[in-house]
C-alpha atoms as a PDB file:
ATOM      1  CA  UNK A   1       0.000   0.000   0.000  1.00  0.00           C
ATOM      2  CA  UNK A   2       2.968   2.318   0.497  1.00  0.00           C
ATOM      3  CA  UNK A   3       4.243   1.817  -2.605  1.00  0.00           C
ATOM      4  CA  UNK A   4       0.895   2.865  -4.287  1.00  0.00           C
ATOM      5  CA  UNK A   5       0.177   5.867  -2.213  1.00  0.00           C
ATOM      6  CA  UNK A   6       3.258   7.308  -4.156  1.00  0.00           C
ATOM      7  CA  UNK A   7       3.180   6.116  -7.154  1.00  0.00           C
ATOM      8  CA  UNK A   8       1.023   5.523  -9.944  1.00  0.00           C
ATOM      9  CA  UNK A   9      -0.049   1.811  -9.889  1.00  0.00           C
ATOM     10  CA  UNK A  10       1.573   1.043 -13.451  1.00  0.00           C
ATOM     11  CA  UNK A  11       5.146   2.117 -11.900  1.00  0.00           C
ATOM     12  CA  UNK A  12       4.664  -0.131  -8.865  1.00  0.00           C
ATOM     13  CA  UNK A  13       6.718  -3.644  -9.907  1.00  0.00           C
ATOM     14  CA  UNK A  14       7.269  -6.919  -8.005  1.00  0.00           C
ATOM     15  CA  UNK A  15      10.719  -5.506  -7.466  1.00  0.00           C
ATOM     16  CA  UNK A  16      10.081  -2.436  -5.991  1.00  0.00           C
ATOM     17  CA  UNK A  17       7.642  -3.993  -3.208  1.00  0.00           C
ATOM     18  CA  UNK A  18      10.526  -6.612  -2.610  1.00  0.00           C
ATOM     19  CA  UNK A  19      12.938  -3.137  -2.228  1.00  0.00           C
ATOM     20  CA  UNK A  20      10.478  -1.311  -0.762  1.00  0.00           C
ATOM     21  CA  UNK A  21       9.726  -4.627   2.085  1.00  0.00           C
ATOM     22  CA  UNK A  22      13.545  -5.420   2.221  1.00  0.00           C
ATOM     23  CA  UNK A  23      12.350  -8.602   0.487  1.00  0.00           C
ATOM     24  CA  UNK A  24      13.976 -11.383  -2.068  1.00  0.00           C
ATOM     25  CA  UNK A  25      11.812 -10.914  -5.197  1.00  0.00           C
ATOM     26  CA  UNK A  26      11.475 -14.509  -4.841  1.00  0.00           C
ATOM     27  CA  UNK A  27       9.700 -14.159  -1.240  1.00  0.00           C
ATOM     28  CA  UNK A  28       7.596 -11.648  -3.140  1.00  0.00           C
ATOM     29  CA  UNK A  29       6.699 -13.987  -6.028  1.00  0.00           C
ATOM     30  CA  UNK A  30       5.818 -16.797  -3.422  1.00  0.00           C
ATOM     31  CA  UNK A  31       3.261 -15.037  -2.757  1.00  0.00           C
ATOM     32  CA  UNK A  32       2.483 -12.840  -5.721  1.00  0.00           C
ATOM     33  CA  UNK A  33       3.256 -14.892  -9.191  1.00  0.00           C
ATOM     34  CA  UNK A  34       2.174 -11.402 -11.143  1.00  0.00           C
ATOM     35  CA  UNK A  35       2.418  -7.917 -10.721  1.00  0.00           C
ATOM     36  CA  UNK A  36      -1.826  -7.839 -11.416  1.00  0.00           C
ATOM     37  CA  UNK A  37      -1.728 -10.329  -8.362  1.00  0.00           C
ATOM     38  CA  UNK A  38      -0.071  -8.596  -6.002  1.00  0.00           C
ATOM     39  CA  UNK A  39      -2.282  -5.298  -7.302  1.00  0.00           C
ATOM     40  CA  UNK A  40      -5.681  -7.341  -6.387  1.00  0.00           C
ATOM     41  CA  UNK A  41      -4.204  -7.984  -3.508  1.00  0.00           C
ATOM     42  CA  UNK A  42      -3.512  -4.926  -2.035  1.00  0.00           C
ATOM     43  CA  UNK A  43      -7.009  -3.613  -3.588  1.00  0.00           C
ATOM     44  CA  UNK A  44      -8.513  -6.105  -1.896  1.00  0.00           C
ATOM     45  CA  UNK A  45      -7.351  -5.276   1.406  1.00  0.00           C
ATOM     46  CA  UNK A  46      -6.727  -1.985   1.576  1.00  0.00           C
ATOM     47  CA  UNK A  47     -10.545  -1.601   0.238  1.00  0.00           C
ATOM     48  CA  UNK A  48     -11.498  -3.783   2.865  1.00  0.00           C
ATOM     49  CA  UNK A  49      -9.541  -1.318   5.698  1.00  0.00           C
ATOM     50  CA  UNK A  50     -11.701   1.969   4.514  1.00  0.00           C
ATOM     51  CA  UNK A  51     -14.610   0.224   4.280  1.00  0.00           C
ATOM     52  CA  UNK A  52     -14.902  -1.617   7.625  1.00  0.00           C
ATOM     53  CA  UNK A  53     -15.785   2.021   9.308  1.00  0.00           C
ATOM     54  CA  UNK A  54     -18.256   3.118   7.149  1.00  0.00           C
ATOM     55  CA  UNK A  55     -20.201  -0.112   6.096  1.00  0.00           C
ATOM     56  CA  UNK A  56     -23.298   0.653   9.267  1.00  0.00           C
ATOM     57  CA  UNK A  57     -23.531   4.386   7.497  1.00  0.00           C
ATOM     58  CA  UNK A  58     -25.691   2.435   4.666  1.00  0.00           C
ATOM     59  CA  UNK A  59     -27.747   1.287   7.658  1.00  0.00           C
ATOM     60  CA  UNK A  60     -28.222   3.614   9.958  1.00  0.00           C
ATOM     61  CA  UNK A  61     -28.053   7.123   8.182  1.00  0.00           C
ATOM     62  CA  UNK A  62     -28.581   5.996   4.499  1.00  0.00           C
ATOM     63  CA  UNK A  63     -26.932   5.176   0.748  1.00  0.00           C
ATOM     64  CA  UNK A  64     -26.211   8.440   0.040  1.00  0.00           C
ATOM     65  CA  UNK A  65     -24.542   9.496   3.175  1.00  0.00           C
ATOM     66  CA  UNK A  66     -22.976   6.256   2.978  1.00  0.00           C
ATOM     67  CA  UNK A  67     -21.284   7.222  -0.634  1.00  0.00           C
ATOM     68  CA  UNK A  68     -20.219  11.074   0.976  1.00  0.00           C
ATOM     69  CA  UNK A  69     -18.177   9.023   4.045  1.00  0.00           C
ATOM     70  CA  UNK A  70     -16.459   7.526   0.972  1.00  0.00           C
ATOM     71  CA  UNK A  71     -16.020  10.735  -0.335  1.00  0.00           C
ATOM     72  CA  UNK A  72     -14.702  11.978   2.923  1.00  0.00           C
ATOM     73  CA  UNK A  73     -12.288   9.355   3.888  1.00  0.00           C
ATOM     74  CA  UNK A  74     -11.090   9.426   0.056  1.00  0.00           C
ATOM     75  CA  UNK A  75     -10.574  13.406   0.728  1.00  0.00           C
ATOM     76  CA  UNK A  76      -7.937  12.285   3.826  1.00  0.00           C
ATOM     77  CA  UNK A  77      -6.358   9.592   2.029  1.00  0.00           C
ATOM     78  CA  UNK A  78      -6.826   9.827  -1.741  1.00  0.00           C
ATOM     79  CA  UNK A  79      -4.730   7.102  -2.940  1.00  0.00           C
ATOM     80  CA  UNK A  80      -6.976   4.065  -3.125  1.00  0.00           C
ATOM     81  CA  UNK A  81      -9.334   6.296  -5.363  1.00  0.00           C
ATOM     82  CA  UNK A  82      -6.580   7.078  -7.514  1.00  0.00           C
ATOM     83  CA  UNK A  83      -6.099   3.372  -7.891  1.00  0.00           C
ATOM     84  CA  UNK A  84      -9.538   2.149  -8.381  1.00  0.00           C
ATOM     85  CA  UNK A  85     -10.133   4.506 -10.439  1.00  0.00           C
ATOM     86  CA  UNK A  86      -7.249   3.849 -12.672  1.00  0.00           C
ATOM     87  CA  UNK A  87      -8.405  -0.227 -12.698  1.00  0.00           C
ATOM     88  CA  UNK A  88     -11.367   0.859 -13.777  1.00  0.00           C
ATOM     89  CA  UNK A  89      -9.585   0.730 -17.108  1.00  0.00           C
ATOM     90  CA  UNK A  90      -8.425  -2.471 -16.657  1.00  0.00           C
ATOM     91  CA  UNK A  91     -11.715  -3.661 -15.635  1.00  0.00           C
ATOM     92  CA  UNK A  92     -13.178  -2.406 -18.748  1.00  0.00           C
ATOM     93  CA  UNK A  93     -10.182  -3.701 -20.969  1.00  0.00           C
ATOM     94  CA  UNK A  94     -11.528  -7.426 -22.619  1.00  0.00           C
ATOM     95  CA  UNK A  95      -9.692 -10.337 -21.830  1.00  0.00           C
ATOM     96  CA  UNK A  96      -7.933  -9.049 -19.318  1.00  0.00           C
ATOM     97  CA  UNK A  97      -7.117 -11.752 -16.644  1.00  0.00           C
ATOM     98  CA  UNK A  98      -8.131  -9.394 -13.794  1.00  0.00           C
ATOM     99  CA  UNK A  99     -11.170  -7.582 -15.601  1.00  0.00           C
ATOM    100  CA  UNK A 100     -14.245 -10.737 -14.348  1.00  0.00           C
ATOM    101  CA  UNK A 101     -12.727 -10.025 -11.011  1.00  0.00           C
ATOM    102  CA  UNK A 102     -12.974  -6.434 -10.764  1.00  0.00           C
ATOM    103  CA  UNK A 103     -16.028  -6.057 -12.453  1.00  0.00           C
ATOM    104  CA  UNK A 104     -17.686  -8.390  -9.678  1.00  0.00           C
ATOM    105  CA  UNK A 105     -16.725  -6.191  -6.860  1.00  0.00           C
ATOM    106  CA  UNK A 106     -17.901  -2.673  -8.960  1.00  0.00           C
ATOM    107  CA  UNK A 107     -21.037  -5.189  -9.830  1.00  0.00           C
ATOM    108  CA  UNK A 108     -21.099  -5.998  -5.727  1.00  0.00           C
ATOM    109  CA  UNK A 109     -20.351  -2.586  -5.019  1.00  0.00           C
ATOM    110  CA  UNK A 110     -23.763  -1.349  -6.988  1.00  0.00           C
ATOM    111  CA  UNK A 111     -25.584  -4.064  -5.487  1.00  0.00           C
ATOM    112  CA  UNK A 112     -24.375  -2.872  -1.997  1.00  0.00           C
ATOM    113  CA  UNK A 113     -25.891   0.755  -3.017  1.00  0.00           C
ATOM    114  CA  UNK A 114     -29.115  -0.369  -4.315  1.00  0.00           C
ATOM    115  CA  UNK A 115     -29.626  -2.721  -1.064  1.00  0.00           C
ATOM    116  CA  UNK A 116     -29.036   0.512   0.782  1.00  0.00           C
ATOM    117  CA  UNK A 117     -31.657   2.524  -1.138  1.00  0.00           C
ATOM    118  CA  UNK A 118     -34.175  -0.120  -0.678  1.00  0.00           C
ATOM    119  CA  UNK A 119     -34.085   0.029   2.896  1.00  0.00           C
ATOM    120  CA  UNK A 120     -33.791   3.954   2.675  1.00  0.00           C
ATOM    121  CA  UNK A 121     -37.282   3.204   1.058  1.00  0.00           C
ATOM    122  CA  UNK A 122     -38.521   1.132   3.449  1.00  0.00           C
ATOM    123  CA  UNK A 123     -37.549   3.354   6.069  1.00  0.00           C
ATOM    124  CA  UNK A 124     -39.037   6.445   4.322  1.00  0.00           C
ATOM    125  CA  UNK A 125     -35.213   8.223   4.532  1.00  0.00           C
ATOM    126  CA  UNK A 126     -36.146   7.899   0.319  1.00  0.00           C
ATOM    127  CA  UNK A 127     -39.336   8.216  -1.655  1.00  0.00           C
ATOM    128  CA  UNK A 128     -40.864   5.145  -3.405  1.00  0.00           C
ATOM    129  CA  UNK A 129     -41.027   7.146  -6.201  1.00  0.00           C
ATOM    130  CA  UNK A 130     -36.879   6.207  -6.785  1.00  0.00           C
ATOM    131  CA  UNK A 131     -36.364   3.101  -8.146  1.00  0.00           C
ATOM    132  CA  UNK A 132     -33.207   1.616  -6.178  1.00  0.00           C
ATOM    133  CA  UNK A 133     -31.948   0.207  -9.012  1.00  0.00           C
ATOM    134  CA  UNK A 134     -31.778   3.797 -10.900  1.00  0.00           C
ATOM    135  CA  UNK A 135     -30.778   5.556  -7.838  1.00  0.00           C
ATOM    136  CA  UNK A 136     -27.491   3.578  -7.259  1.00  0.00           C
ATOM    137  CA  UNK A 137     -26.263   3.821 -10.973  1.00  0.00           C
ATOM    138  CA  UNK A 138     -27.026   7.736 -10.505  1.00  0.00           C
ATOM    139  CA  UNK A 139     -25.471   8.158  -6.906  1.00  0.00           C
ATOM    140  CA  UNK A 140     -22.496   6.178  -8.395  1.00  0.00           C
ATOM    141  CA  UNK A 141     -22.065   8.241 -11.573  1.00  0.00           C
ATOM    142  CA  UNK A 142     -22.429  10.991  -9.145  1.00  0.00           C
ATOM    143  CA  UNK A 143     -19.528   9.420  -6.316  1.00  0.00           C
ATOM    144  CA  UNK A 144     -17.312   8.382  -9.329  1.00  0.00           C
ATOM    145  CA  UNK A 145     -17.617  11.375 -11.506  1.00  0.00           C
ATOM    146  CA  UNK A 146     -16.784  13.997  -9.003  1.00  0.00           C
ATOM    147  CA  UNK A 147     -13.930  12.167  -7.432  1.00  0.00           C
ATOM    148  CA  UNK A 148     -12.396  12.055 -10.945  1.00  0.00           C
ATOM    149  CA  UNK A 149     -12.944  15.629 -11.531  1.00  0.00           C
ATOM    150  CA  UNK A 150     -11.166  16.396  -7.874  1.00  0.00           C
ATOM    151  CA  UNK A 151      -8.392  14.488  -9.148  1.00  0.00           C
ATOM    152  CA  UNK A 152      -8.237  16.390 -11.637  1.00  0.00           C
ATOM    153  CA  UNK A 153      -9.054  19.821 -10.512  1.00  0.00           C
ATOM    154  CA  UNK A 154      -7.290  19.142  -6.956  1.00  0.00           C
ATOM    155  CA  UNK A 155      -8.654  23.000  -5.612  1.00  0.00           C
ATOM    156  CA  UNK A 156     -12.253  21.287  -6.255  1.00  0.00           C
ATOM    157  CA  UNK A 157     -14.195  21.246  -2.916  1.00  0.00           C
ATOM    158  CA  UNK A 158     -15.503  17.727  -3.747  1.00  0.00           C
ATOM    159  CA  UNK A 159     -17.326  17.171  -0.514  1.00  0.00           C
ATOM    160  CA  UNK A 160     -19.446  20.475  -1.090  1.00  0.00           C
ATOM    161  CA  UNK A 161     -19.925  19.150  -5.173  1.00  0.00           C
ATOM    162  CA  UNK A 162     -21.189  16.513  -3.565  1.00  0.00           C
ATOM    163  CA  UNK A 163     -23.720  17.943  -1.133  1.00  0.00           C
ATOM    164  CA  UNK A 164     -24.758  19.744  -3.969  1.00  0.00           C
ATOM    165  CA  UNK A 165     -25.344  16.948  -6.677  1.00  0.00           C
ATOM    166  CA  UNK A 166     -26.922  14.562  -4.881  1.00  0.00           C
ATOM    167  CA  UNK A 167     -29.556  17.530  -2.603  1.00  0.00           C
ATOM    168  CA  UNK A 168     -30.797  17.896  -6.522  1.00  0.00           C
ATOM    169  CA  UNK A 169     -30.448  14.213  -7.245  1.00  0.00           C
ATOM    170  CA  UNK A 170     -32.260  13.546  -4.635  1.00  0.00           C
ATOM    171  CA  UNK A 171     -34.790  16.292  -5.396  1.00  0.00           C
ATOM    172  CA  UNK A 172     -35.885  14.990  -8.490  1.00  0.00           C
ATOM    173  CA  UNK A 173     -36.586  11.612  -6.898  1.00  0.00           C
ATOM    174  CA  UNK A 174     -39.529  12.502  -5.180  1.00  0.00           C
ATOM    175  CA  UNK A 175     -41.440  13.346  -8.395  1.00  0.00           C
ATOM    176  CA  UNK A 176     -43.080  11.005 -10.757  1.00  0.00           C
ATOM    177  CA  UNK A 177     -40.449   9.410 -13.213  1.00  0.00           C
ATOM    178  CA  UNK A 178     -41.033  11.209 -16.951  1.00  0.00           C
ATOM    179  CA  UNK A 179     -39.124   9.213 -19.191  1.00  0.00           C
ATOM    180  CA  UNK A 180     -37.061  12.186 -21.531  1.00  0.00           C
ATOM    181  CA  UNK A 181     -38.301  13.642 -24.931  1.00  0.00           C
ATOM    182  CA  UNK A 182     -34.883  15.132 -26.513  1.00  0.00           C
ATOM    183  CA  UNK A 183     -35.458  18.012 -29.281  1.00  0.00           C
ATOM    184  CA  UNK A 184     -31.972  17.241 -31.486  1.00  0.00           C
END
């Protein structure tokens, strides 16, 4: 995880976590055969670290306040966003060895949302007029989208942006759906 809070995860070898550990390489490929390996790995943990905290948010206080303690832990420590967010290409890329697997846990990570949203339902914390389904692929876009742009823009007040998206988002979910007539 060290090595990727400083680096870009394409300049992060085997050899440099061996260096980096004051390991052999070959302790390192014991336990990592690849370089995409030893990346899952550390996704896989290191995901599992920030999220531990703020997994009873989606419970108790709702999905999107849920997504903004993302947002806000991401705003401390923004390294693991800038990594998932640069496998997102390699999740997207076909035949990749390590695309099925991190397409599951974005696919997970939707269902997570949307399980969220139906209980915000249930609870009346959202209207029934959101479909949970919709909602989660729009409070996503909305998560996703404005971390990139803060990575991007890195004076953006993200947290704010985000206040501010998903107040509207969440506006337009208590009307009626009306499905979008486009004048080209």
């Amino acid at each position: 995880m060290a090595a990727f809070r400083v680096r870009a995860f394409h300049a992060v070898t085997l050899e440099l976590v061996a260096a980096e550990a004051g390991l052999t390489l070959p302790e390192v490929t014991e336990q990592f055969a690849t370089a995409d390996d030893l990346v899952l790995a550390v996704v896989q943990v290191w995901n599992a670290r920030r999220m531990e905290p703020i997994l009873p948010v989606a419970h108790s206080r709702g999905a999107a306040a849920f997504l903004r303690a993302i947002v806000a832990v991401n705003v401390e420590d923004p390294a693991l966003m800038r990594l998932l967010t640069a496998l997102a290409n390699v999740a997207a890329t076909p035949g990749h060895p390590s695309a099925p697997l991190l397409q599951r846990q974005w696919v997970q990570f939707h269902a997570l949302v949307q399980r969220a949203l139906v209980h915000d339902v249930a609870v009346g914390r959202e209207p029934d007029t959101m479909d949970p389904a919709r909602g989660a692929e729009q409070l996503i876009a909305m998560y996703e989208g404005l971390q990139l742009q803060s990575m991007l823009r890195p004076h953006m007040d993200v947290l704010e942006a985000y206040d501010r998206a998903v107040t509207r988002l969440r506006d337009g979910w208590s009307k009626s759906y009306t499905p979008p007539v486009w004048e080209v």
